[in-house]
Structures are given as C-alpha cells and as structure tokens.
Protein backbone atom coordinates (compact mmCIF):
# COMPACT_ATOMS: atom_id res chain seq x y z
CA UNK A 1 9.87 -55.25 -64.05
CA UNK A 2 11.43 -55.69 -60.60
CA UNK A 3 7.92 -55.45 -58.58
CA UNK A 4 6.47 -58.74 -60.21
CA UNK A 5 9.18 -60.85 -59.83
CA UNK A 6 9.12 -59.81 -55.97
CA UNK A 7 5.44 -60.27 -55.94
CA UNK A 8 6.39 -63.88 -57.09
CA UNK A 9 9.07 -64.52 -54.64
CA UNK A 10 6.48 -63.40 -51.98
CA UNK A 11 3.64 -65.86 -52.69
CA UNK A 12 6.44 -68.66 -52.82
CA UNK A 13 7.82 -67.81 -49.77
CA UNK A 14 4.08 -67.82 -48.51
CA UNK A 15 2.86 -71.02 -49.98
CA UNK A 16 6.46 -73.02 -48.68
CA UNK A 17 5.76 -71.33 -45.17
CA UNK A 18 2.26 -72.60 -45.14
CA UNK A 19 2.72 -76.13 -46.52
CA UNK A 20 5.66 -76.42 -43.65
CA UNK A 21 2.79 -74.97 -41.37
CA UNK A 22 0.43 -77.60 -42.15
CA UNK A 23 3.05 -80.57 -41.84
CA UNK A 24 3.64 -79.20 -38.94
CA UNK A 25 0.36 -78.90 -37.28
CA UNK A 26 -0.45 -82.35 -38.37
CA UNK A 27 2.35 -83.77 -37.25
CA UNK A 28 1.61 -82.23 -33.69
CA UNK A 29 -1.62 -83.67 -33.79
CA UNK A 30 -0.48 -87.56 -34.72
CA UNK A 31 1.38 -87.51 -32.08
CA UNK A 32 0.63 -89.86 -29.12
CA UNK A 33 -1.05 -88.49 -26.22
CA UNK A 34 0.09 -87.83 -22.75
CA UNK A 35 -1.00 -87.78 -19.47
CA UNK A 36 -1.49 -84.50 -18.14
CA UNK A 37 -1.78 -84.92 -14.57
CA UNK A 38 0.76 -85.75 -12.29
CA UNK A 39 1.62 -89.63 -11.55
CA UNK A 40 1.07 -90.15 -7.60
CA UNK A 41 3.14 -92.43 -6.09
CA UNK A 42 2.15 -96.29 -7.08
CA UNK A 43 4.20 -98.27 -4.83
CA UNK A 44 2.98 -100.62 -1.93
CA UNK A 45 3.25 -98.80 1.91
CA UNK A 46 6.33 -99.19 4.36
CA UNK A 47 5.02 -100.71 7.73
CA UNK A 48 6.19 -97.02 9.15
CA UNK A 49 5.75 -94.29 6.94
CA UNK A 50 8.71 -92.22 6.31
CA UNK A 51 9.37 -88.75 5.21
CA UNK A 52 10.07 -89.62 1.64
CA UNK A 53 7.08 -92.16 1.65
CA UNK A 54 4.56 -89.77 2.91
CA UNK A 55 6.52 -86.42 0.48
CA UNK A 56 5.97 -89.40 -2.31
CA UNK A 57 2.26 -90.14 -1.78
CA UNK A 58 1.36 -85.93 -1.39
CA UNK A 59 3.24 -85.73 -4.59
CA UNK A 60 5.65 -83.07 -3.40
CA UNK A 61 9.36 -82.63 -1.98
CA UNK A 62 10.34 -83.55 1.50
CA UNK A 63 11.62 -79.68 2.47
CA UNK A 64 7.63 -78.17 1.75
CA UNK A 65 6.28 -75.64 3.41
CA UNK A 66 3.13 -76.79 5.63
CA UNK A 67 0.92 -74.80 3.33
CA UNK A 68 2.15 -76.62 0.03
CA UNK A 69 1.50 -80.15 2.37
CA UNK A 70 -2.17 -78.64 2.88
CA UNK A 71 -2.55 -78.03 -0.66
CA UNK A 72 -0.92 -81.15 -2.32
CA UNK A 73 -3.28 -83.07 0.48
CA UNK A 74 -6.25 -81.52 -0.90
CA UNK A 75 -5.58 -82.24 -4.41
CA UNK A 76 -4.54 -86.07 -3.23
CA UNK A 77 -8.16 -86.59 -0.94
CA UNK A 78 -10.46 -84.83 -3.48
CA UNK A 79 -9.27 -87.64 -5.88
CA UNK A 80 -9.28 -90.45 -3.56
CA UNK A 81 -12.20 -89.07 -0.85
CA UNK A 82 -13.89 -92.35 0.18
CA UNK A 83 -17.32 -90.52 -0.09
CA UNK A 84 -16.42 -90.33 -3.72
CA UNK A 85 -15.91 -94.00 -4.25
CA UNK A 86 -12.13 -94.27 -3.00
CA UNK A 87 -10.78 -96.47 -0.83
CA UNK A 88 -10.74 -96.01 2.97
CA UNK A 89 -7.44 -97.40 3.36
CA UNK A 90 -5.51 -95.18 0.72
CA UNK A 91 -7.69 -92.25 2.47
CA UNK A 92 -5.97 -93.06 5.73
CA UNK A 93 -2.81 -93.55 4.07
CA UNK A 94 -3.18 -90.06 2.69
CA UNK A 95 -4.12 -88.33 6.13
CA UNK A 96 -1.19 -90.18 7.66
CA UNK A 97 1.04 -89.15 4.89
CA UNK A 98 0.37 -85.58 5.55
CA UNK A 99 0.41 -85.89 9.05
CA UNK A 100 3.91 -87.35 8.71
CA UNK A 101 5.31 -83.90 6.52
CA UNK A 102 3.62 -81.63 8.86
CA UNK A 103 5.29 -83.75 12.00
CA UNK A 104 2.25 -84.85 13.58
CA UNK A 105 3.27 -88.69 13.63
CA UNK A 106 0.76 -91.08 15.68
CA UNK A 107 2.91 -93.70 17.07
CA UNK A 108 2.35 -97.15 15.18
CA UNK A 109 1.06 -95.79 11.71
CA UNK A 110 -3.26 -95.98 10.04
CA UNK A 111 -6.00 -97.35 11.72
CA UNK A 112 -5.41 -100.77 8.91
C-alpha cells in the first residue's frame, strides 16, 4: 500500500523539479546578452602618457609584471594591428602605452 503512494510522491517531485528546470533554462536564455570581452579603455589620450593611462589602454593594473605588459600588449595590437585594418595612431598609442609600463619612456610621447 505504502510503495505506490511513494511511487506517486516520486513522479511529483520529478515533474515540479523539471517544470522549475525548464522555467529556469528559459529564463536564462531571455536574458539579454553581454559582452564577453573585456572593455579597453575608450577615453581620448593625455598629451604625456601616464602610468595609469598607458595600465588603462593595456587593460591591466599599474603594479604588472613585464610579462603580463607583453601579454596584455599582444592581445591589445592583434586587435588593433594596422595591417589588419586598425588605425596607425591607436597602434602607436598602444606601443607607447607599453613602453610606458615597462619604463622605456621616449621623451615627448608617439610619432602623431
């Protein structure tokens, strides 16, 4: 007598789990999408480029190691490579930007 009544309870609990799994799932896919990349810096350029201004355009802290710089300069130039259709001015605002964290400054700033 005992084992149907179980059996019931059972395929209730499973049907209420799986209608609250479905809600769920389509409520996770309604949802609005986001960006999954990383936002770069968007802002207009100092006439000197500081620390934070060049840690801002590599996308990284201030206190990186040189190898992080390396890598987060990579990522930045592969997106913005003027062989690729960027521009030649953010590409020399990139270099200059990772010159600046690695403390290789040149004096008066890019070549624009």
């Amino acid at each position: 007598m005992t084992t149907p009544f179980i059996a019931g309870v059972a395929v209730a609990a499973a049907a209420l789990a799986g209608r609250y799994g479905v809600q769920a799932w389509q409520a996770f896919k309604a949802r609005p999408p986001t960006a999954r990349m990383r936002k770069f810096y968007e802002g207009g350029f100092q006439p000197t480029m500081t620390k934070r201004e060049a840690a801002l355009i590599l996308g990284v802290r201030e206190s990186v190691p040189p190898e992080k710089v390396k890598e987060a300069h990579r990522k930045v130039m592969v997106a913005n490579h003027p062989d690729a259709g960027g521009s030649h001015y953010l590409a020399s605002k990139i270099n200059e930007a990772k010159d600046v964290m690695l403390g290789r400054t040149k004096g008066s700033g890019s070549a624009f």
